[in-house]
C-alpha atoms as a PDB file:
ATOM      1  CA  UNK A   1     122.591 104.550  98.890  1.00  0.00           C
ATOM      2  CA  UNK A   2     122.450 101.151 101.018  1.00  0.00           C
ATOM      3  CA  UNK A   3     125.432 101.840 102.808  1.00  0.00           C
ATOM      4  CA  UNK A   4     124.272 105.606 103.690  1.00  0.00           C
ATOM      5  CA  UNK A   5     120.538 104.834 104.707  1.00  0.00           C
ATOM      6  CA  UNK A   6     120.226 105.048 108.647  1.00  0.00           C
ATOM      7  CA  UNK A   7     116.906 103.157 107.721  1.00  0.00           C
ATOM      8  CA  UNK A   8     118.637  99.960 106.085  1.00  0.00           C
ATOM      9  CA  UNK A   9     120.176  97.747 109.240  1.00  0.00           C
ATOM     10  CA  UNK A  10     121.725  95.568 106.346  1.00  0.00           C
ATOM     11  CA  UNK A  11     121.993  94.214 102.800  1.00  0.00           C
ATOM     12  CA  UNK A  12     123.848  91.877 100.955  1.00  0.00           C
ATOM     13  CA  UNK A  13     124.282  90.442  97.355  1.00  0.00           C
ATOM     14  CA  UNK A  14     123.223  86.821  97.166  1.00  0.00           C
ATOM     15  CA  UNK A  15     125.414  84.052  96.030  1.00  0.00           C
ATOM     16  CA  UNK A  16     124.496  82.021  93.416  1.00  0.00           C
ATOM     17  CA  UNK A  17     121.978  79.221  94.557  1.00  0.00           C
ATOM     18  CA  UNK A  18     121.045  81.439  98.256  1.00  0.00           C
ATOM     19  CA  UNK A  19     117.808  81.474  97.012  1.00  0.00           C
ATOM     20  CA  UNK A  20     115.072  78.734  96.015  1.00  0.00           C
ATOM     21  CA  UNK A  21     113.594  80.762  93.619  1.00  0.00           C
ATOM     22  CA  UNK A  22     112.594  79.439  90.425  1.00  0.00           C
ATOM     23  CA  UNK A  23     110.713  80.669  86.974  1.00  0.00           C
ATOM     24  CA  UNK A  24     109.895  79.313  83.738  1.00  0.00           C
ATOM     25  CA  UNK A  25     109.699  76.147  85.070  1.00  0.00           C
ATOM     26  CA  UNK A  26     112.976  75.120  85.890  1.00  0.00           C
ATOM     27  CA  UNK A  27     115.335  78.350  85.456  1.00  0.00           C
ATOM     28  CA  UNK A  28     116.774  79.771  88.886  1.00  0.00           C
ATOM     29  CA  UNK A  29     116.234  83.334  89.610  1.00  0.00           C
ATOM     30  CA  UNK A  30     118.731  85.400  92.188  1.00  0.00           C
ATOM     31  CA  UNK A  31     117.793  88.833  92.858  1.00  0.00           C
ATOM     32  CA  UNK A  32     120.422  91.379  92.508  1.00  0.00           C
ATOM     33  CA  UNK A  33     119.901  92.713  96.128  1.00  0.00           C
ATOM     34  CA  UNK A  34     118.417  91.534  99.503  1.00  0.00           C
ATOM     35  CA  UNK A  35     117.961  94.622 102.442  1.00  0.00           C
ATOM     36  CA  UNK A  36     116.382  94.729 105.300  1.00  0.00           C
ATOM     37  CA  UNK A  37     114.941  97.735 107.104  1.00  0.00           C
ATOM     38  CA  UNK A  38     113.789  98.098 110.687  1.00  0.00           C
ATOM     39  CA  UNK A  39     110.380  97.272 109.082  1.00  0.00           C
ATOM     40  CA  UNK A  40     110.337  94.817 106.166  1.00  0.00           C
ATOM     41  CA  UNK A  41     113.234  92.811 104.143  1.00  0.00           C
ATOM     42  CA  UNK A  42     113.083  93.371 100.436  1.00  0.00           C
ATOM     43  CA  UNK A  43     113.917  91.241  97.403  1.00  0.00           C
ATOM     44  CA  UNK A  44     115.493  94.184  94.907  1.00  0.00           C
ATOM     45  CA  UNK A  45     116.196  93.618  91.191  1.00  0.00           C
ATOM     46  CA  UNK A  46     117.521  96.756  88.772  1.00  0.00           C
ATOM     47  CA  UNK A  47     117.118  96.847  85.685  1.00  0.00           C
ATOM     48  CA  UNK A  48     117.548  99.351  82.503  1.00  0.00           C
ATOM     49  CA  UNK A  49     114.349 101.099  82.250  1.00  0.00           C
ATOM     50  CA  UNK A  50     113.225  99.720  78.710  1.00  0.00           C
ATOM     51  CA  UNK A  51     113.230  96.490  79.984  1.00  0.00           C
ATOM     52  CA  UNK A  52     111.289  96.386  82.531  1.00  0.00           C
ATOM     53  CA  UNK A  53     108.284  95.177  80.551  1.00  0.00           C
ATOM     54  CA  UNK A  54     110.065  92.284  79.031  1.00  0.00           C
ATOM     55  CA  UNK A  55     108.765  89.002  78.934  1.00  0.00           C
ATOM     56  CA  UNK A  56     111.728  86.910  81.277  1.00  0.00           C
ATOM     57  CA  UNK A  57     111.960  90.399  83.764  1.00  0.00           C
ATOM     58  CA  UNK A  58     107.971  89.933  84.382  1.00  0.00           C
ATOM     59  CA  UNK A  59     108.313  86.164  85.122  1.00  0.00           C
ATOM     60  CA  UNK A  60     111.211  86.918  87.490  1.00  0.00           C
ATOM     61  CA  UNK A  61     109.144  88.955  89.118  1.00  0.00           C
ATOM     62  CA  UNK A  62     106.031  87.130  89.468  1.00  0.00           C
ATOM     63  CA  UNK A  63     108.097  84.423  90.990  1.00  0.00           C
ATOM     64  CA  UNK A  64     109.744  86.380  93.473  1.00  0.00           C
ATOM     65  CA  UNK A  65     106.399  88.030  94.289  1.00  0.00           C
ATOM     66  CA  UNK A  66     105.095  84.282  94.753  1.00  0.00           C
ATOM     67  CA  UNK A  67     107.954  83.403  96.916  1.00  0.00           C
ATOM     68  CA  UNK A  68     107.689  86.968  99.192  1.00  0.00           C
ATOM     69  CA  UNK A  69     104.349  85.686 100.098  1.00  0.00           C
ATOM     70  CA  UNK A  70     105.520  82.241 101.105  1.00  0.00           C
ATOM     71  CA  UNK A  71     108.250  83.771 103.225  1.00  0.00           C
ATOM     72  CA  UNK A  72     105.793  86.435 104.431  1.00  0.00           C
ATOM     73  CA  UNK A  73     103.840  83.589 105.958  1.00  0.00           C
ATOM     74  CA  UNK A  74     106.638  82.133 107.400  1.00  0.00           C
ATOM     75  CA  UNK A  75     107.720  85.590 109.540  1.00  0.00           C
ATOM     76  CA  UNK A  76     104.525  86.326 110.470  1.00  0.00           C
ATOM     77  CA  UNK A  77     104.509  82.759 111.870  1.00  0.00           C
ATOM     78  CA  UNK A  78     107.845  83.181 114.245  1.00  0.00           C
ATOM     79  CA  UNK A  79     107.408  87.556 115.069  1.00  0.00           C
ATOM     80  CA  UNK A  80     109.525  88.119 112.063  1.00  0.00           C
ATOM     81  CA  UNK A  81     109.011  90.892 109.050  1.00  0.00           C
ATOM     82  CA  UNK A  82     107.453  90.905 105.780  1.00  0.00           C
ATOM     83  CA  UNK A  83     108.965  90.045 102.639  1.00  0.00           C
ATOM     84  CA  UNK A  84     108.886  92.389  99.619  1.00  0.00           C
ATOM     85  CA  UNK A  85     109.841  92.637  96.014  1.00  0.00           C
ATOM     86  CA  UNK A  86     110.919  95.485  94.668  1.00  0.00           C
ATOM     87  CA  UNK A  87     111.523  96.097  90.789  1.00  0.00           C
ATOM     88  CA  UNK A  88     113.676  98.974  90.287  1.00  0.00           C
ATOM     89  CA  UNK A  89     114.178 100.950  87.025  1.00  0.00           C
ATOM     90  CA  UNK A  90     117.750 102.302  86.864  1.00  0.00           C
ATOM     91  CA  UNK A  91     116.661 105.783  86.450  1.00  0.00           C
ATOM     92  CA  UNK A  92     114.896 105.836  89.509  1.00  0.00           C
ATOM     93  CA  UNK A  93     118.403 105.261  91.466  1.00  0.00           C
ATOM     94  CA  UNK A  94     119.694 108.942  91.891  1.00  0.00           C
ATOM     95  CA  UNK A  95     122.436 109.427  94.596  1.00  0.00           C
ATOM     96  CA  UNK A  96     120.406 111.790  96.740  1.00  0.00           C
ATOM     97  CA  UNK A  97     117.752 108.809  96.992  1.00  0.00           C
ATOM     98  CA  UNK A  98     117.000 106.944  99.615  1.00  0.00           C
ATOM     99  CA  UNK A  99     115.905 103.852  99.947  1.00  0.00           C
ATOM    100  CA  UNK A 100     112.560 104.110 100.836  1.00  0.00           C
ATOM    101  CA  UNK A 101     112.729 107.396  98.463  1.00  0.00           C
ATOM    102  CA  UNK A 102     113.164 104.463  95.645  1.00  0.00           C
ATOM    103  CA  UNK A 103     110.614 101.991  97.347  1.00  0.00           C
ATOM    104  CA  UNK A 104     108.552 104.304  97.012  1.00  0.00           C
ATOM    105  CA  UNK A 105     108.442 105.167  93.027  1.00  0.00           C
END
């Protein structure tokens, strides 16, 4: 879906340790996916639909969240684009999507 999107200019998946991201205190967090479209760049993490409620998935994401805001305030500072987490269920992935298509659920 990345790789097809004319609206995704690029994405990668991050090494381990890219990001400074951390939850629980003192346990690192690396999303799955990082893209970038012509108007935002977007911290993505899949997971199996029945977990998205769980307990270590909802920390994740708060802390991710908490750093998108931090970077947010950093590109806004130097002309640069808004951060964005992005939860994904994997049954929201279908392989007519799109990207925003998904963004967007």
């Amino acid at each position: 879906i990345l790789e097809n999107d004319a609206d995704v200019i690029k994405w990668f998946k991050p090494s381990k340790n890219q990001f400074q991201i951390f939850f629980n205190q003192d346990e690192r967090y690396e999303p799955d996916f990082v893209v970038e479209t012509n108007t935002s760049k977007f911290l993505c993490e899949v997971k199996r639909a029945d977990d998205m409620e769980d307990a270590d998935v909802q920390d994740k994401q708060k802390a991710a969240k908490k750093w998108c805001e931090h970077a947010s305030v950093h590109e806004n500072e130097v002309g640069g684009k808004r951060w964005r987490y992005s939860l994904i269920a994997h049954n929201a992935i279908l392989q007519n999507s799109t990207f925003d298509g998904i963004m967007s659920t």
